[in-house]
Protein backbone atom coordinates (compact mmCIF):
# COMPACT_ATOMS: atom_id res chain seq x y z
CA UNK A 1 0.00 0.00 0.00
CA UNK A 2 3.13 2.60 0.80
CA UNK A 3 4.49 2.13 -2.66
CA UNK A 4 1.15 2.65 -4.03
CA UNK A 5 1.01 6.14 -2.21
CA UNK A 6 4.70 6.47 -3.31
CA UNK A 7 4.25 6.33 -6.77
CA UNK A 8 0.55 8.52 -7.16
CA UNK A 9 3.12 10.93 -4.82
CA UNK A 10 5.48 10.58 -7.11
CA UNK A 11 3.40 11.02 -10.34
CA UNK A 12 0.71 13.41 -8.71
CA UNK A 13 1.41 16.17 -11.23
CA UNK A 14 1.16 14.01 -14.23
CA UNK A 15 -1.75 12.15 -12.81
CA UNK A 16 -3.65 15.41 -12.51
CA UNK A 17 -2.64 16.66 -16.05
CA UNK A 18 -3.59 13.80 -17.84
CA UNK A 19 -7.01 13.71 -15.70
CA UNK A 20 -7.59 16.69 -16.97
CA UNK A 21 -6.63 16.07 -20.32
CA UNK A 22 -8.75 13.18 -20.66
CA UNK A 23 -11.81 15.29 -19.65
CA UNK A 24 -11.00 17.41 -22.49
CA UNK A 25 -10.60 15.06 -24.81
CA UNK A 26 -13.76 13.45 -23.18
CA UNK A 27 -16.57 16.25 -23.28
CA UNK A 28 -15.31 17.45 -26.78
CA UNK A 29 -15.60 13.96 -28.47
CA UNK A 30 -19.07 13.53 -26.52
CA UNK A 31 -20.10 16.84 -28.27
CA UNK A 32 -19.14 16.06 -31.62
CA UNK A 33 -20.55 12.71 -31.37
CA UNK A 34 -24.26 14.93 -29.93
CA UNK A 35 -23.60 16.79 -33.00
CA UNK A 36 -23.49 14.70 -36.10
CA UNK A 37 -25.84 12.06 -34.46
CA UNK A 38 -28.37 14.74 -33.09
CA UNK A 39 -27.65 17.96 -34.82
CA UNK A 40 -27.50 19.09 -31.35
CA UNK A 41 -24.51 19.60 -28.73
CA UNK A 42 -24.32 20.48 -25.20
CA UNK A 43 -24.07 24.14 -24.30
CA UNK A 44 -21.45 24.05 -21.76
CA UNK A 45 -18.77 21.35 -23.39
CA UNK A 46 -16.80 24.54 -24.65
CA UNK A 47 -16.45 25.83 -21.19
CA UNK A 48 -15.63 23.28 -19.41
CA UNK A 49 -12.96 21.88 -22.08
CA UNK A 50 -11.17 25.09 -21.81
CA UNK A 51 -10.82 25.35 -18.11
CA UNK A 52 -9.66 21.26 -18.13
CA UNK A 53 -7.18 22.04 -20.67
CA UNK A 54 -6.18 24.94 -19.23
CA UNK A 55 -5.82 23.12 -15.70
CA UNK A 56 -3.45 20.02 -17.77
CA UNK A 57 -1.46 22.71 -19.37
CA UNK A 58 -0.21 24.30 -16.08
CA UNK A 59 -0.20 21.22 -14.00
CA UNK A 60 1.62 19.84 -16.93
CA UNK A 61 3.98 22.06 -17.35
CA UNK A 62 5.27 21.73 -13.65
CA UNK A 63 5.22 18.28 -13.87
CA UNK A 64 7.68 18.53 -16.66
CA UNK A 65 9.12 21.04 -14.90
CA UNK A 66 9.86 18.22 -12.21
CA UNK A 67 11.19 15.91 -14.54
CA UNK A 68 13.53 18.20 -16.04
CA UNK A 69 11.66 17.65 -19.62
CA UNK A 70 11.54 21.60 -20.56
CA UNK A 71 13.99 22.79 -23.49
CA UNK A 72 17.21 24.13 -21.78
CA UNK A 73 19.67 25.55 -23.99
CA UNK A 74 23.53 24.62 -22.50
CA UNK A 75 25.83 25.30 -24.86
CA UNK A 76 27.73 27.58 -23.23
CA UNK A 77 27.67 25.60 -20.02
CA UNK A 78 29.07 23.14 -21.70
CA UNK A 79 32.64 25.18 -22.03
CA UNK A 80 32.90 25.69 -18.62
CA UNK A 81 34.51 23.16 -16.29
CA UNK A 82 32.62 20.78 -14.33
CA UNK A 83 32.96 22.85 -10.92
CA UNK A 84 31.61 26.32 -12.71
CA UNK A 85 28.57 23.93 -14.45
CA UNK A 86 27.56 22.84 -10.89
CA UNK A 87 27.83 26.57 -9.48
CA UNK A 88 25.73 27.69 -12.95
CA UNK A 89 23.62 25.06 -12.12
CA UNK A 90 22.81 26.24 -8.88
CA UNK A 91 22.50 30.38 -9.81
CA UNK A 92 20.02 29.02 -12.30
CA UNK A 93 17.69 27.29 -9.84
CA UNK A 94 17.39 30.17 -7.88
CA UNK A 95 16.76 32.41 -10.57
CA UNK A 96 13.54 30.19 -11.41
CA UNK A 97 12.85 29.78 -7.81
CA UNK A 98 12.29 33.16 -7.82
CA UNK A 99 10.82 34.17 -11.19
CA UNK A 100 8.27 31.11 -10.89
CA UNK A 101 7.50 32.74 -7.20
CA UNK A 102 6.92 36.00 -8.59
CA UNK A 103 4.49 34.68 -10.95
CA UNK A 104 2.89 33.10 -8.61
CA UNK A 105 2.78 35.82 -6.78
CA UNK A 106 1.35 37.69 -9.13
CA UNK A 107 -0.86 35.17 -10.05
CA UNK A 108 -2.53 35.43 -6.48
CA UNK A 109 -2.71 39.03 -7.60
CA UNK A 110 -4.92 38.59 -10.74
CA UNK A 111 -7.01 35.54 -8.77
CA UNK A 112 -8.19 38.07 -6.34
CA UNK A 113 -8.96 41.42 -8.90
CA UNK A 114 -11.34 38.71 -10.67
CA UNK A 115 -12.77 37.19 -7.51
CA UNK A 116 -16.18 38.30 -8.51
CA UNK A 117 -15.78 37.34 -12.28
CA UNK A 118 -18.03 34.23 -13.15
CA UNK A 119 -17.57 32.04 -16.22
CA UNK A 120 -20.28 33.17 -19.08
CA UNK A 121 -21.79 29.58 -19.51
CA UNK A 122 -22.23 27.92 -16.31
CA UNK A 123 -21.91 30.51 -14.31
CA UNK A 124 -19.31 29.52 -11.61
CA UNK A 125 -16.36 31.30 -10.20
CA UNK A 126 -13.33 31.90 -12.38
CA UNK A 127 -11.53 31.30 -9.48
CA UNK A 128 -11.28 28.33 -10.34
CA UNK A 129 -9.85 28.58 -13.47
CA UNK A 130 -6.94 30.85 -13.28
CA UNK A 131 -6.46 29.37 -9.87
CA UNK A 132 -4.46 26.88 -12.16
CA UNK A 133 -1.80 29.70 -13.31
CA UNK A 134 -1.08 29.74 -9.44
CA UNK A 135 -0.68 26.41 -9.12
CA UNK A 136 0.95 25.27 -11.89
CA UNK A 137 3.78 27.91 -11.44
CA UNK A 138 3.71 27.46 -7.40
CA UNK A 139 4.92 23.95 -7.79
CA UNK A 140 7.21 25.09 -9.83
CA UNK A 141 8.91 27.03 -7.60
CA UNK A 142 8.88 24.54 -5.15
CA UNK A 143 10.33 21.63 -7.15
CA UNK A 144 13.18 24.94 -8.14
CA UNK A 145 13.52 24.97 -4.38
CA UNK A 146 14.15 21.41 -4.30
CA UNK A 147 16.38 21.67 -6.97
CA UNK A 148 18.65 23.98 -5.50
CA UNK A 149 18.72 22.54 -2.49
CA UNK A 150 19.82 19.13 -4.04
CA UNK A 151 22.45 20.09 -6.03
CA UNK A 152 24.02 22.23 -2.84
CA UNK A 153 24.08 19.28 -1.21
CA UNK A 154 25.68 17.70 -4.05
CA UNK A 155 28.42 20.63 -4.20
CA UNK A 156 29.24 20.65 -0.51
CA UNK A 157 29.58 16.96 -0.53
CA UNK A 158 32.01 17.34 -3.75
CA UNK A 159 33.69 19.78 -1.99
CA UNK A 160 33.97 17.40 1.19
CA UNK A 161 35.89 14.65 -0.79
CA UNK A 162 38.35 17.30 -2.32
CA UNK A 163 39.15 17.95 0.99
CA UNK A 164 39.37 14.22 2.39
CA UNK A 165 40.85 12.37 -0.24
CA UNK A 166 45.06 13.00 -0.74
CA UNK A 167 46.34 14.72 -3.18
CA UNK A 168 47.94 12.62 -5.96
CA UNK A 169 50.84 14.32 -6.16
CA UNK A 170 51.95 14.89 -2.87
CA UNK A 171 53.25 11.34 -1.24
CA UNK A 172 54.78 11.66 2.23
């Protein structure tokens, strides 16, 4: 049962983005199906397609944020030596710590100017839909966190063997 919570844990991001997903997928074939078959379709399939979609997009995004799946462009990186890759490596992380927190931030900002918009269709909150922007780029800022914090772990623990093991050259 522990490995089952594990790996939803684990996977919780992706999980949610494909649930989403396959609503979307879901309520749009359903409507095109209501439409050739009954030259008829359901009022509300629009709505609710875009705010699933736009849920799996930013849910999506952080969980291939987590997985380290975005486009990175390292070129440059590449030329430097492994020591000044880590230390880039770490500058980086914090940089998208805090640009993904300031979007979040501001985020929060736009969720509560439009706290008493309502969706034109059904009516409900749109809270709840750009509540996803806030989401989506809070976890990315956590897994950033997470990131940094790993790979300074990493660095000082580098940094600990340089300073255990011997030098080669020096025999005594």
């Amino acid at each position: 049962m522990g490995s089952i919570i594990r790996k939803f844990y684990k996977n919780f991001e992706v999980v949610v983005s494909a649930g989403f997903l396959c609503v979307t997928v879901s309520v749009v074939i359903l409507n095109v199906i209501l439409r050739y078959a009954f030259r008829s379709g359901l009022f509300w399939v629009e709505e609710i397609a875009t705010a699933s979609f736009i849920w799996s997009v930013f849910i999506g995004a952080a969980a291939a944020y987590r997985l380290k799946m975005h486009i990175g462009i390292d070129l440059i990186t590449k030329l430097f030596p492994e020591r000044a890759r880590e230390i880039t490596s770490m500058v980086i992380n914090a940089l998208m710590a805090f640009i993904n927190g300031y979007i979040c931030y501001l985020s929060i900002l736009m969720v509560q100017a439009n706290r008493l918009k309502r969706t034109p269709v059904l009516n409900i909150p749109s809270l709840y839909v750009n509540l996803a922007i806030t989401v989506g780029f809070g976890l990315m800022a956590l897994h950033s966190v997470e990131f940094f914090l790993q790979e300074g772990k990493l660095l000082m623990r580098g940094r600990h063997k340089a300073l255990d093991e011997p030098s080669k050259g020096a025999e005594v």
